[in-house]
Protein backbone atom coordinates (compact mmCIF):
# COMPACT_ATOMS: atom_id res chain seq x y z
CA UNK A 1 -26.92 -32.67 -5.00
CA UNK A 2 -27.13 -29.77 -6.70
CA UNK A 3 -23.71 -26.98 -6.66
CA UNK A 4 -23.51 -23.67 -8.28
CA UNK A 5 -20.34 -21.80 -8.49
CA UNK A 6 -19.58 -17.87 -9.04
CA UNK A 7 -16.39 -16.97 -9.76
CA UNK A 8 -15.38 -13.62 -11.25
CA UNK A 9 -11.93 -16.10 -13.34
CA UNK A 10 -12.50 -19.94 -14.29
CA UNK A 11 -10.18 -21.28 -15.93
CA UNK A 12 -8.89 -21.45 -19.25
CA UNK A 13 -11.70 -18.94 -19.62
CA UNK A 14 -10.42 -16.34 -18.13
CA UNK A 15 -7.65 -15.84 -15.47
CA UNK A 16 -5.84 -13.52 -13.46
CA UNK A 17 -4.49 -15.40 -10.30
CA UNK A 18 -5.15 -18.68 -8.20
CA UNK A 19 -8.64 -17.82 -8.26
CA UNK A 20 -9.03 -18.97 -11.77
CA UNK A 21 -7.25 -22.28 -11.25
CA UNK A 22 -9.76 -23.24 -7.61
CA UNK A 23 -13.06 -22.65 -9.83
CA UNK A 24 -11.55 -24.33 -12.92
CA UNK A 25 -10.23 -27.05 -11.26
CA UNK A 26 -12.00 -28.45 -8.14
CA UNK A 27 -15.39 -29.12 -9.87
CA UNK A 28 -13.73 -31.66 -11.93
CA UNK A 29 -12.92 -33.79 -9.24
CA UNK A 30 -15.70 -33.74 -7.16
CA UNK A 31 -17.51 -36.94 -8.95
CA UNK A 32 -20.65 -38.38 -9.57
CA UNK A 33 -22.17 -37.25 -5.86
CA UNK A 34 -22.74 -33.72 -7.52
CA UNK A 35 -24.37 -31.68 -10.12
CA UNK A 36 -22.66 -28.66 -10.53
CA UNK A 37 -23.19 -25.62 -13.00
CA UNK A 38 -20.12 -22.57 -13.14
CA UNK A 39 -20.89 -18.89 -13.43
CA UNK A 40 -18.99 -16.02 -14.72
CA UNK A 41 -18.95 -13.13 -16.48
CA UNK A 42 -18.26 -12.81 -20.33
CA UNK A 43 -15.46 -10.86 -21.13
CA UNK A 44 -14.32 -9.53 -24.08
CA UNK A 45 -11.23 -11.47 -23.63
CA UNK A 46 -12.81 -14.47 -23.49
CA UNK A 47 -12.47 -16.28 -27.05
CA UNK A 48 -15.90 -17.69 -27.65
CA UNK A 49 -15.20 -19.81 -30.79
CA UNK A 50 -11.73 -20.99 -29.03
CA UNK A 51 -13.84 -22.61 -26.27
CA UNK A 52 -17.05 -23.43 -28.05
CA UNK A 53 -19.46 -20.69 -26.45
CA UNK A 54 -23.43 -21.03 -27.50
CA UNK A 55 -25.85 -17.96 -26.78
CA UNK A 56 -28.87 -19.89 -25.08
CA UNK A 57 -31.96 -18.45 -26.79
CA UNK A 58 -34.71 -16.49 -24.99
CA UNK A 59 -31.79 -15.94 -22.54
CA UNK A 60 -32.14 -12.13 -22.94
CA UNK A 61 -33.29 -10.69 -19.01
CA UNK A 62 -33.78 -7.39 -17.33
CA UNK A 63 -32.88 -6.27 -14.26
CA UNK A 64 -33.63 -3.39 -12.15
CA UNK A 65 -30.83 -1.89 -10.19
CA UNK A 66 -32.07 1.39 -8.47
CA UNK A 67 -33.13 3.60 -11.21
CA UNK A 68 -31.66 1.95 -14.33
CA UNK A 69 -32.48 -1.08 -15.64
CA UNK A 70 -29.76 -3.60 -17.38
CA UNK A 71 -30.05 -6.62 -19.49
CA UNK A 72 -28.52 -9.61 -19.82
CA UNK A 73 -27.54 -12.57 -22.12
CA UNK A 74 -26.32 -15.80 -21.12
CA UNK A 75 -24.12 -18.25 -23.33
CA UNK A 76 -22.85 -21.62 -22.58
CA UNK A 77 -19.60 -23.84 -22.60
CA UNK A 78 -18.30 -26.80 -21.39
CA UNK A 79 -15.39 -27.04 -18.73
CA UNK A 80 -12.54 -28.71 -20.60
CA UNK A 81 -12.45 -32.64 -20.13
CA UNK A 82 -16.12 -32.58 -18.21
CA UNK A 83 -19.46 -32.88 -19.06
CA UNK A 84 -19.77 -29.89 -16.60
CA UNK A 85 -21.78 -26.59 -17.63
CA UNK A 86 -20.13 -22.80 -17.60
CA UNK A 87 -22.53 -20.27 -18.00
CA UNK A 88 -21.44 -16.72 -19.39
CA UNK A 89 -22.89 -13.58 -18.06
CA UNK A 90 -22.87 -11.49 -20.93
CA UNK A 91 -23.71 -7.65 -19.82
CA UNK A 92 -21.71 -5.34 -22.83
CA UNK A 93 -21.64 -2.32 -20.41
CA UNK A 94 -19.78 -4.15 -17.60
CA UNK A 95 -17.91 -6.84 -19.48
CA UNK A 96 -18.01 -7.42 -22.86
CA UNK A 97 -16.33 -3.55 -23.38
CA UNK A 98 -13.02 -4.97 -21.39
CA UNK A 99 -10.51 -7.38 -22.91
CA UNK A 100 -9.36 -8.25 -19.41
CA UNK A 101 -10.93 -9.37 -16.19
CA UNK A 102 -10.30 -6.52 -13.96
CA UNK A 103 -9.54 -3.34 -16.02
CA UNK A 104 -6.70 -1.05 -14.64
CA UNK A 105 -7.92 2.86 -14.08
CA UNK A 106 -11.79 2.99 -13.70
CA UNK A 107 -14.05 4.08 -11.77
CA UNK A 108 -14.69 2.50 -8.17
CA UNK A 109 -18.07 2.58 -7.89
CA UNK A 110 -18.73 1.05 -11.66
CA UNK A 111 -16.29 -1.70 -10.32
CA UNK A 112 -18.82 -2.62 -7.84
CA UNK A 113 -21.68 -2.51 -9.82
CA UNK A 114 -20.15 -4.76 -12.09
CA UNK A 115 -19.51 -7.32 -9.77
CA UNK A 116 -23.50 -6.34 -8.11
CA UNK A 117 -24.97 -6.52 -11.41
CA UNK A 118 -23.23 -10.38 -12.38
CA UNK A 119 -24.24 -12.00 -9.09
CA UNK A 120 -28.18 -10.45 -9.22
CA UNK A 121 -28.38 -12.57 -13.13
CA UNK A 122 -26.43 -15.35 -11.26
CA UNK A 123 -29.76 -15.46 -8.78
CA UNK A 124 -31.83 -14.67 -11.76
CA UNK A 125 -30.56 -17.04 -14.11
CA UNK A 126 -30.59 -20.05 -11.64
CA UNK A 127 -34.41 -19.78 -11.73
CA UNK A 128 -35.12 -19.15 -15.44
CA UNK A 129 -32.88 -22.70 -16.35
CA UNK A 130 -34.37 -24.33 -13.43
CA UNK A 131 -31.12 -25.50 -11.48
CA UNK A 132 -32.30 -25.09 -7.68
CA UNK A 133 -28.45 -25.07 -5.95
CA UNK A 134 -28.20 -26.92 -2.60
CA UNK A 135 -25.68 -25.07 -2.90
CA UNK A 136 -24.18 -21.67 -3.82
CA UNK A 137 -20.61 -21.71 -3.43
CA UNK A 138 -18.94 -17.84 -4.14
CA UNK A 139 -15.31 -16.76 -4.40
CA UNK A 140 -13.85 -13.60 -2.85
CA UNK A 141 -15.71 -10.04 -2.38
CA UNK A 142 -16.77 -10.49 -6.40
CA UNK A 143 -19.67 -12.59 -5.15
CA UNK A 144 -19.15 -11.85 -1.79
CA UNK A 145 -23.23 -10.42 -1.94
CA UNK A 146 -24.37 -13.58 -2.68
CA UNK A 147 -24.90 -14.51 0.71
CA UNK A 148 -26.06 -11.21 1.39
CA UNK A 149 -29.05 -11.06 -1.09
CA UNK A 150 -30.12 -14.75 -0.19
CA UNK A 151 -30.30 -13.68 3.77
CA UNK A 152 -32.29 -10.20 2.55
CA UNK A 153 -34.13 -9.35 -0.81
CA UNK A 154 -34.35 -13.19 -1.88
CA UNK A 155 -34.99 -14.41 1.63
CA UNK A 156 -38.70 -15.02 0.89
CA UNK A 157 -37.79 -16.69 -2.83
CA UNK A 158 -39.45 -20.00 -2.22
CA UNK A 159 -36.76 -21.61 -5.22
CA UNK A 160 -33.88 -20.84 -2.74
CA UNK A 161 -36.19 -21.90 0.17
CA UNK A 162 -33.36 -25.12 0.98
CA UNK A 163 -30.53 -23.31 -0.61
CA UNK A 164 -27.53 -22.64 1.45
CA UNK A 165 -24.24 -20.91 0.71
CA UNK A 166 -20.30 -21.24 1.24
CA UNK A 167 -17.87 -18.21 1.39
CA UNK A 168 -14.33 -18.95 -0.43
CA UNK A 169 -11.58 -16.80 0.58
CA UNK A 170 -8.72 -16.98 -1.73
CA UNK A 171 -6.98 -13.78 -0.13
CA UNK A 172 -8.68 -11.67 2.25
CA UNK A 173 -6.19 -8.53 1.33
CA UNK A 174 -8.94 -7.62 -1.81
CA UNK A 175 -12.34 -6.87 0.48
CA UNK A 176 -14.32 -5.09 -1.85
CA UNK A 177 -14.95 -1.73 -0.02
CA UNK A 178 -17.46 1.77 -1.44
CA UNK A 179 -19.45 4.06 0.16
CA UNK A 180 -23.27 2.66 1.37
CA UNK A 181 -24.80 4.24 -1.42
CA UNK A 182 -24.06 1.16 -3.67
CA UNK A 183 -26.48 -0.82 -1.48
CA UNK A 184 -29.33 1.38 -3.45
CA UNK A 185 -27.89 0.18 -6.68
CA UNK A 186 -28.20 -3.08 -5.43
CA UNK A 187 -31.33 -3.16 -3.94
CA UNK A 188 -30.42 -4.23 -0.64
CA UNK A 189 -32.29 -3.32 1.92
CA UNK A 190 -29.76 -0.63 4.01
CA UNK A 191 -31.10 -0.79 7.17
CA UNK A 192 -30.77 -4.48 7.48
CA UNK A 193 -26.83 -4.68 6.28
CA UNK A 194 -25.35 -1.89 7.32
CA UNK A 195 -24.66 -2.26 11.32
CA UNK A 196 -22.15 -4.18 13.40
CA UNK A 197 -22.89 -7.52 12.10
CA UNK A 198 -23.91 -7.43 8.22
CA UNK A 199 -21.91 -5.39 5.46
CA UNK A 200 -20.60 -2.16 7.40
CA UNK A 201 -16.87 -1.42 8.10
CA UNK A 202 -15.95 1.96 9.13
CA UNK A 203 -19.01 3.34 7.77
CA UNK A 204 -18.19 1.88 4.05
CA UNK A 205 -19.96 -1.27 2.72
CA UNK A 206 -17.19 -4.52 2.58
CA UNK A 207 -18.66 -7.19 0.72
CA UNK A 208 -15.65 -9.74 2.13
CA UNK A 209 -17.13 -8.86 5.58
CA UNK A 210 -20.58 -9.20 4.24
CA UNK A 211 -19.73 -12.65 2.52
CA UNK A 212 -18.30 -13.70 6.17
CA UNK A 213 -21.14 -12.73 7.93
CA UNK A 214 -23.98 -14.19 5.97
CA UNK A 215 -22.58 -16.93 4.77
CA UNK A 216 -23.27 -20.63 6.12
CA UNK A 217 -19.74 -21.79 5.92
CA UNK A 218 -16.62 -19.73 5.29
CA UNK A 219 -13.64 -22.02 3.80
CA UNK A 220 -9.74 -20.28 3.18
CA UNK A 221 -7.04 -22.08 0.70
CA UNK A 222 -5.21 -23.63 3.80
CA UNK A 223 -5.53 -24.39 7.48
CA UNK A 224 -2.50 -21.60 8.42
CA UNK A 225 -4.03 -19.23 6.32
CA UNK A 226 -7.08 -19.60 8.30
CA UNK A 227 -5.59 -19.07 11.60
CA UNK A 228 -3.54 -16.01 10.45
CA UNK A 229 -6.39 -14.27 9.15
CA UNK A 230 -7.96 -14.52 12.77
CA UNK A 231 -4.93 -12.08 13.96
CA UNK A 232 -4.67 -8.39 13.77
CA UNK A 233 -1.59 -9.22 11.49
CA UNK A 234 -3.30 -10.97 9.34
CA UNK A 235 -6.55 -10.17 9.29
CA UNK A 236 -6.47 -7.13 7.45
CA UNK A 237 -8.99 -4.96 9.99
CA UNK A 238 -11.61 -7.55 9.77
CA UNK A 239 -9.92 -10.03 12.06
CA UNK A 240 -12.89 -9.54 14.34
CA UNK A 241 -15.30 -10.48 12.32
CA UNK A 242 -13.14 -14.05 11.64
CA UNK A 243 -12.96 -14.50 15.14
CA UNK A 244 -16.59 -14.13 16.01
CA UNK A 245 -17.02 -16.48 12.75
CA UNK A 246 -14.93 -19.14 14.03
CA UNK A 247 -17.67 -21.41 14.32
CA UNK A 248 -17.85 -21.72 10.66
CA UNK A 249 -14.61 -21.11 9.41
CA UNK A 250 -11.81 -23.70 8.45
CA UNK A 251 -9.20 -23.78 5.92
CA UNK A 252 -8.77 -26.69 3.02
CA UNK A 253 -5.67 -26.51 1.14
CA UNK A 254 -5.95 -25.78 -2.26
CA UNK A 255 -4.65 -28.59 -5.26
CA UNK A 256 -3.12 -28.85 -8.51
CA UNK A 257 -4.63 -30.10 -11.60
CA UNK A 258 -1.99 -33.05 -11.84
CA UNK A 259 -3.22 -34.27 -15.14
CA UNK A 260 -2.32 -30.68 -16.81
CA UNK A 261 1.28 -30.29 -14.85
CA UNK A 262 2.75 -34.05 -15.15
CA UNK A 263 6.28 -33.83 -16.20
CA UNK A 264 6.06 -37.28 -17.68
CA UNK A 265 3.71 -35.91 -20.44
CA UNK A 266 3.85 -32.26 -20.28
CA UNK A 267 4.12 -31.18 -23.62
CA UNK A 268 5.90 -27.83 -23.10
CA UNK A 269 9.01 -28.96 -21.88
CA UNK A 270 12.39 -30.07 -23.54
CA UNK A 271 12.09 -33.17 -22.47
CA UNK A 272 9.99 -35.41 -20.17
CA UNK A 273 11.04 -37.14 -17.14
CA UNK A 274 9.92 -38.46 -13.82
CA UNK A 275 11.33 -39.59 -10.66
CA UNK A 276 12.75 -42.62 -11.50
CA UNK A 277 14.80 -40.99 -14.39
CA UNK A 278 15.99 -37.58 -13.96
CA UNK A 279 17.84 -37.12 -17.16
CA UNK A 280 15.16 -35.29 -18.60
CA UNK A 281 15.19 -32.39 -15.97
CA UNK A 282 18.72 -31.97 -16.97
CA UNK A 283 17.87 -31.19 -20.86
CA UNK A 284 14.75 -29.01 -19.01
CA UNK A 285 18.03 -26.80 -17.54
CA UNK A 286 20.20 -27.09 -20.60
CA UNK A 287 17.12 -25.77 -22.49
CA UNK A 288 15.93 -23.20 -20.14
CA UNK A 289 19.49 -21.56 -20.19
CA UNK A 290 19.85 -21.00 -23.49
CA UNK A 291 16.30 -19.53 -23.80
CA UNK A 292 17.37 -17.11 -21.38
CA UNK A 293 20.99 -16.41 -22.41
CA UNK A 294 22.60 -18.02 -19.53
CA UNK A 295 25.60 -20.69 -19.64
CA UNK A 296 24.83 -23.98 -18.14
CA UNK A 297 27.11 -25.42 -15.55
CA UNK A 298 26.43 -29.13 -14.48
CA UNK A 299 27.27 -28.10 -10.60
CA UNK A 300 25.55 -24.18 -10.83
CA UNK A 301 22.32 -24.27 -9.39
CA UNK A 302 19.62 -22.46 -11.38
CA UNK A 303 16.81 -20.59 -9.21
CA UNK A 304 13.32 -19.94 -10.69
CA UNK A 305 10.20 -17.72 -10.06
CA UNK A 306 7.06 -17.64 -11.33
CA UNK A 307 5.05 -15.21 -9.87
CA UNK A 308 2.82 -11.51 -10.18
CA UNK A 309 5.50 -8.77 -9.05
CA UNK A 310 4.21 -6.91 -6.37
CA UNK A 311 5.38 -6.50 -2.41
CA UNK A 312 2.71 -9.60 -1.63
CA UNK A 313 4.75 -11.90 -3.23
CA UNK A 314 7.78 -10.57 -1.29
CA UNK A 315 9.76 -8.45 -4.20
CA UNK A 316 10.21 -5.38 -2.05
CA UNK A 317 13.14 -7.74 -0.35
CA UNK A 318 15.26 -7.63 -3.54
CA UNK A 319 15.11 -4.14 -3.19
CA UNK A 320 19.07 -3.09 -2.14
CA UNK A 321 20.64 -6.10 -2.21
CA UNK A 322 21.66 -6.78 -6.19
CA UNK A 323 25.15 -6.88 -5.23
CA UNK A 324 24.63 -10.05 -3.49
CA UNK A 325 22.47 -11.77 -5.67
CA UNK A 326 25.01 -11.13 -8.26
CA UNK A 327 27.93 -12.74 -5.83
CA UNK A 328 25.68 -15.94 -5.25
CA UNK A 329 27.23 -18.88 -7.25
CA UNK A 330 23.63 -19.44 -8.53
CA UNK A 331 21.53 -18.40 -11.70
CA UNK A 332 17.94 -16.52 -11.08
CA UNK A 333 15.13 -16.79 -13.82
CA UNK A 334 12.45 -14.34 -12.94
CA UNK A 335 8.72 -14.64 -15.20
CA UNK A 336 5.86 -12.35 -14.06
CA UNK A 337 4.21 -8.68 -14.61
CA UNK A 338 3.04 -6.88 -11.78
CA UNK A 339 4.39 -3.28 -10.19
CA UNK A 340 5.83 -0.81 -12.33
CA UNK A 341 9.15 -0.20 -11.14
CA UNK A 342 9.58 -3.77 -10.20
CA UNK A 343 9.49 -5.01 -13.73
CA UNK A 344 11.85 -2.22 -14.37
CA UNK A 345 14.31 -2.90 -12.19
CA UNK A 346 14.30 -7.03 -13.33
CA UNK A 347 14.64 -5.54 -16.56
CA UNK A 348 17.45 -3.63 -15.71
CA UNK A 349 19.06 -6.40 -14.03
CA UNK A 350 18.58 -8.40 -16.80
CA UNK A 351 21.05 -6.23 -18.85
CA UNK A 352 23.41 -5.71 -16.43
CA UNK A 353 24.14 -8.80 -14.82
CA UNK A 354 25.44 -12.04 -15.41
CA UNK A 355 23.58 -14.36 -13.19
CA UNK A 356 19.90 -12.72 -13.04
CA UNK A 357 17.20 -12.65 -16.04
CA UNK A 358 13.68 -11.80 -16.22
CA UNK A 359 10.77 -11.83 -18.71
CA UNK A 360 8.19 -9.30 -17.52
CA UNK A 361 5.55 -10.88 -19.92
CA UNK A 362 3.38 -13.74 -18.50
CA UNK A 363 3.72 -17.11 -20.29
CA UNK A 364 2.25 -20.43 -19.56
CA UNK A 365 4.36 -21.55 -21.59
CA UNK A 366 8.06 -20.47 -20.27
CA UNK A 367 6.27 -20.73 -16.52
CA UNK A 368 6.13 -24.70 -17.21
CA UNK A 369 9.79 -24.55 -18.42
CA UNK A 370 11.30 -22.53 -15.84
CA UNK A 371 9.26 -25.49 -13.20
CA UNK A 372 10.56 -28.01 -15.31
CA UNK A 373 14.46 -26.91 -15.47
CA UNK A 374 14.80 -24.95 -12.30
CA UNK A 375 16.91 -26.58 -9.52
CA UNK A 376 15.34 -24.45 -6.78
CA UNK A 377 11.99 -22.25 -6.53
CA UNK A 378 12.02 -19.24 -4.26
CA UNK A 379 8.72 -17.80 -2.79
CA UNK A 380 9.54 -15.04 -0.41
CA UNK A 381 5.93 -14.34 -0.11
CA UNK A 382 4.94 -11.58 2.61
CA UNK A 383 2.04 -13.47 2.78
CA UNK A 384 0.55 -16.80 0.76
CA UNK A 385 -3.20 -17.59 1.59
CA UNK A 386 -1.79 -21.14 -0.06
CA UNK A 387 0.23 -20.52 -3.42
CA UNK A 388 -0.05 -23.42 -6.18
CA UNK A 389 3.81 -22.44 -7.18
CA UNK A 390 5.64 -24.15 -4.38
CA UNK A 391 3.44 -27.39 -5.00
CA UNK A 392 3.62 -26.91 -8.77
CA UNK A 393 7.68 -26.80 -8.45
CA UNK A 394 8.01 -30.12 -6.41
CA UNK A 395 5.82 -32.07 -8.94
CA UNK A 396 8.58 -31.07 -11.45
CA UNK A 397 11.68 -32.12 -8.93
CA UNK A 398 12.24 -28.67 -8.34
CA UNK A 399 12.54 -27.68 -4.31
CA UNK A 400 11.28 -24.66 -3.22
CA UNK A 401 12.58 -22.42 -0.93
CA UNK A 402 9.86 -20.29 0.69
CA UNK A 403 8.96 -17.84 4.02
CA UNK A 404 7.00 -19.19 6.46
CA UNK A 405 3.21 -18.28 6.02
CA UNK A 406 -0.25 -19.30 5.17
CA UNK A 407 -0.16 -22.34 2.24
CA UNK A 408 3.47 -22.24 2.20
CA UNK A 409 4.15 -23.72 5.45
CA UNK A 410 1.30 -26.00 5.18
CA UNK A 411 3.19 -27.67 2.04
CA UNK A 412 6.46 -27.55 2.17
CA UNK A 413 9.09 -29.09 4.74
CA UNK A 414 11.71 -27.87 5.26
CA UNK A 415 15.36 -29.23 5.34
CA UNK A 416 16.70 -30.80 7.42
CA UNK A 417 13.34 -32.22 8.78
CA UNK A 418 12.36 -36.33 7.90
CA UNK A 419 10.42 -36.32 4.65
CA UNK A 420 11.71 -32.52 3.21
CA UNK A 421 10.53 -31.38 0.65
CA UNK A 422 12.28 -28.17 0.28
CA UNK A 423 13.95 -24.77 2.79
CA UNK A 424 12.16 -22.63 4.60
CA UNK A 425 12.67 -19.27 6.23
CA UNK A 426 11.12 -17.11 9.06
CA UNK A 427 11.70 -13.84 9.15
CA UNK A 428 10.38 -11.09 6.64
CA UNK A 429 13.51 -9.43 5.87
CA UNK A 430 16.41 -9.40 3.04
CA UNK A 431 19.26 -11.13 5.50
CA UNK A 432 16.86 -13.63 5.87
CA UNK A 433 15.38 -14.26 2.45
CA UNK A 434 19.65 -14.55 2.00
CA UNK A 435 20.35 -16.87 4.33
CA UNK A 436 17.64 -19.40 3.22
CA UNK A 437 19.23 -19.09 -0.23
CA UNK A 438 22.28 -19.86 0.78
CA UNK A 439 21.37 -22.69 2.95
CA UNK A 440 19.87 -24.15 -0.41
CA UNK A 441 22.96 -23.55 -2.01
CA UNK A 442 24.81 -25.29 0.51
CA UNK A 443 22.84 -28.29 0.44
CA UNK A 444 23.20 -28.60 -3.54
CA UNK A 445 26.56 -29.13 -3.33
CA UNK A 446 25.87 -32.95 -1.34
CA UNK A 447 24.72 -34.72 -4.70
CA UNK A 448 23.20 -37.88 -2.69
CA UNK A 449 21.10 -35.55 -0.09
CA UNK A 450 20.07 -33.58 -2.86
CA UNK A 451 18.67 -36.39 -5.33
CA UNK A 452 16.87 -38.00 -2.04
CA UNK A 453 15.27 -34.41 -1.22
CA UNK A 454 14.41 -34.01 -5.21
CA UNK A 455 12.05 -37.92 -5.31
CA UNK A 456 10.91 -36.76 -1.86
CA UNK A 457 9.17 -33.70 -3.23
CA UNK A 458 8.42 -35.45 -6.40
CA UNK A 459 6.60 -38.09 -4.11
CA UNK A 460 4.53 -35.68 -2.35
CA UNK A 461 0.63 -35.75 -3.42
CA UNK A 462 -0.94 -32.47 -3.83
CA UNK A 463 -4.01 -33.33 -6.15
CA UNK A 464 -7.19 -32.34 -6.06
CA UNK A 465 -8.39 -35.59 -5.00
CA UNK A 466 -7.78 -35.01 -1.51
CA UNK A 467 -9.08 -31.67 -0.83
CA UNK A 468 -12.20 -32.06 -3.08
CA UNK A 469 -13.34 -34.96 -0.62
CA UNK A 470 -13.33 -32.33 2.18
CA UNK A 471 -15.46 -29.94 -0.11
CA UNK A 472 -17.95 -32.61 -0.44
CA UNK A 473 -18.06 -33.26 3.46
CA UNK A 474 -18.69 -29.85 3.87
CA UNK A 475 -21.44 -29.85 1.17
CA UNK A 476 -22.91 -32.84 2.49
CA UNK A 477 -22.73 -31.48 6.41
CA UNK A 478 -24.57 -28.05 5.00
CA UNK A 479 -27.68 -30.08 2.97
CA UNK A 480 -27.68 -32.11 6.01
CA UNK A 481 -28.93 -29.19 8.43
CA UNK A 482 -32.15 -28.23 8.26
């Protein structure tokens, strides 16, 4: 069996959200039943003598799109730990001029062709090395046309005569929406796409709609997540579409790479521990305070979040209520970049408070730490297609206190319930965001209830090992069709 991934992030490549850690991680667990081969674009941020990258010679293509041509180079890496290929799509007018993954400020339409242009030399590349995919498996509207151009302007390409596709969502909010006169650029036959039931929304081209729809299977990052996007709620004006999908759509909840987050062996924290001694969590706490300028009490909780800042992610409930967070008898450590004014106003908080500090900088680094030596996690998301945080926090014995949505309720447990794992509230609102805190606060103060809820969530499994054996049924049930 033969599976190709496109992904616009792989990880440690290059990586901007949970995205990165799906592609980087789940082909390294799905075993010896699969050949598999990653593609991606080449960045300018991506380090290629860090990683090891080789330009493949008499790699260099062309490819029409409308009336320009563009070509292409392709280099080559191995996934860390595997004997698995990456290929690099390396295009200097769309990628290599960027040192990130998705540049802030330009234009829409050279967005999309970016994203066009890498998926075409994905199709084009898979036939110059010879690596016929059973099959193609994108992620999000990036290489959300895959699908598309297999079911038009490749339909009658004998090499992907057997090959069929699967449609990741990782979070339907991004859908990848222009004007229909991209489809020229893309050479995609307009007529065919661009009615009820191909690319067309509201008289734009959506390439998350068009994934959907031409896809062979659609799979979302958890089973709630893949009910909510069904609703008008949730579904972000292309429930319909889900819904007539059905058929074809489940959820599988996302893993972690356990290997690379282990807090027996994880070499970025003060010191290790595991379940059975806790001792070391307690040096994680001493440590973390003092990196962050806060005094350690044995009986003060400490909360953590790691986490983009933006209203998604449930930061527009901290607006108007810094009075109480300061009154809370608890510590807040906040990591994470995101909206403007939010990272101002953690700032601010940072200098004016006792009790609240936040790094508006992302580091792997102090993200590990703050998992490691946090007492409680809190994930207020608005909404969490599934969120690696919340699972990433209980492997370190640190309970998370989350909203009720998508991945998040499919994980965590919530107090008092047999088997917790960590608090949970309903409502979207500040009062209730409060509440939940204080709940956890209360429950802290019980030592005994608190170490049993602490090896609970430590003894939850939320590998890869799991999930990737549903990925491979699906695989299996998709070659298995004629």
């Amino acid at each position: 069996m033969k599976i190709l991934f496109a992904s616009a992030e792989v990880k440690p490549f290059s990586k901007v959200g949970g995205l990165a850690d799906v592609v980087g991680s789940l082909p390294k667990y799905l075993g010896k039943e699969a050949e598999i081969a990653i593609f991606t674009p080449l960045y300018g941020c991506i380090d290629k003598k860090k990683f090891g990258l080789k330009h493949l010679a008499h790699s260099r293509i062309k490819i029409q799109f409308g009336w320009s041509e563009n070509f292409f180079e392709l280099y080559m890496a191995k996934l860390p730990g595997t004997k698995i290929n990456v290929f690099f799509v390396d295009n200097p007018k769309y990628f290599g001029c960027f040192d990130c993954v998705y540049p802030f400020n330009i234009d829409e339409r050279y967005s999309h062709e970016r994203f066009i242009s890498f998926s075409r030399a994905v199709l084009e590349y898979t036939q110059l090395l010879n690596f016929k995919p059973d099959v193609i498996h994108a992620n999000d509207w990036h290489t959300g046309m895959l699908p598309v151009y297999l079911k038009t302007t490749y339909r009658d390409n004998e090499f992907f005569k057997n090959t069929k596709t699967i449609f990741s969502i990782h979070n339907l909010f991004h859908q990848g929406m222009f004007y229909d006169d991209v489809l020229d650029f893309a050479q995609i036959p307009k007529h065919e796409v661009m009615y009820s039931w191909g690319v067309e929304l509201f008289g734009h081209v959506n390439w998350m709609r068009g994934g959907i729809n031409y896809a062979d299977k659609v799979i979302t990052v958890s089973p709630t997540y893949a009910k909510e996007i069904q609703t008008p709620e949730g579904g972000y004006n292309i429930d319909c579409t889900l819904r007539d999908n059905s058929y074809k759509l489940m959820g599988i909840l996302n893993g972690i790479d356990t290997k690379e987050f282990d807090p027996k062996t994880d070499k970025l924290i003060a010191k290790n521990f595991d379940k059975k001694d806790l001792s070391g969590k307690i040096a994680c706490k001493k440590d973390l305070c003092k990196k962050f300028g806060l005094k350690y009490k044995k009986n003060r909780p400490l909360i953590g979040m790691v986490s983009r800042l933006t209203d998604q992610k449930g930061f527009d409930l901290f607006w108007g209520i810094d009075d109480e967070l300061k009154a809370l008898n608890a510590d807040f450590i906040i990591l994470g970049t995101g909206n403007m004014w939010l990272e101002f106003h953690f700032d601010h908080l940072s200098h004016t408070t006792e009790n609240i500090r936040a790094y508006t900088k992302f580091s792997h680094e102090l993200a590990n730490q703050i998992y490691a030596g946090s007492d409680m996690f809190l994930m207020p998301s608005k909404f969490e297609p599934c969120g690696l945080s919340q699972m990433l926090a209980m492997r370190y014995g640190t309970l998370p206190i989350v909203r009720v949505t998508g991945g998040l309720e499919d994980t965590v447990v919530g107090h008092p319930y047999p088997k917790a794992n960590g608090f949970k509230f309903w409502d979207y609102d500040s009062s209730n965001m409060l509440n939940g805190i204080k709940y956890a606060l209360h429950v802290y103060k019980d030592k005994a209830e608190w170490g049993k809820l602490v090896k609970s969530a430590m003894s939850y499994d939320y590998s890869w090992k799991t999930s990737a054996k549903h990925y491979m049924d699906v695989y299996k049930e998709l070659i298995s069709k004629e």
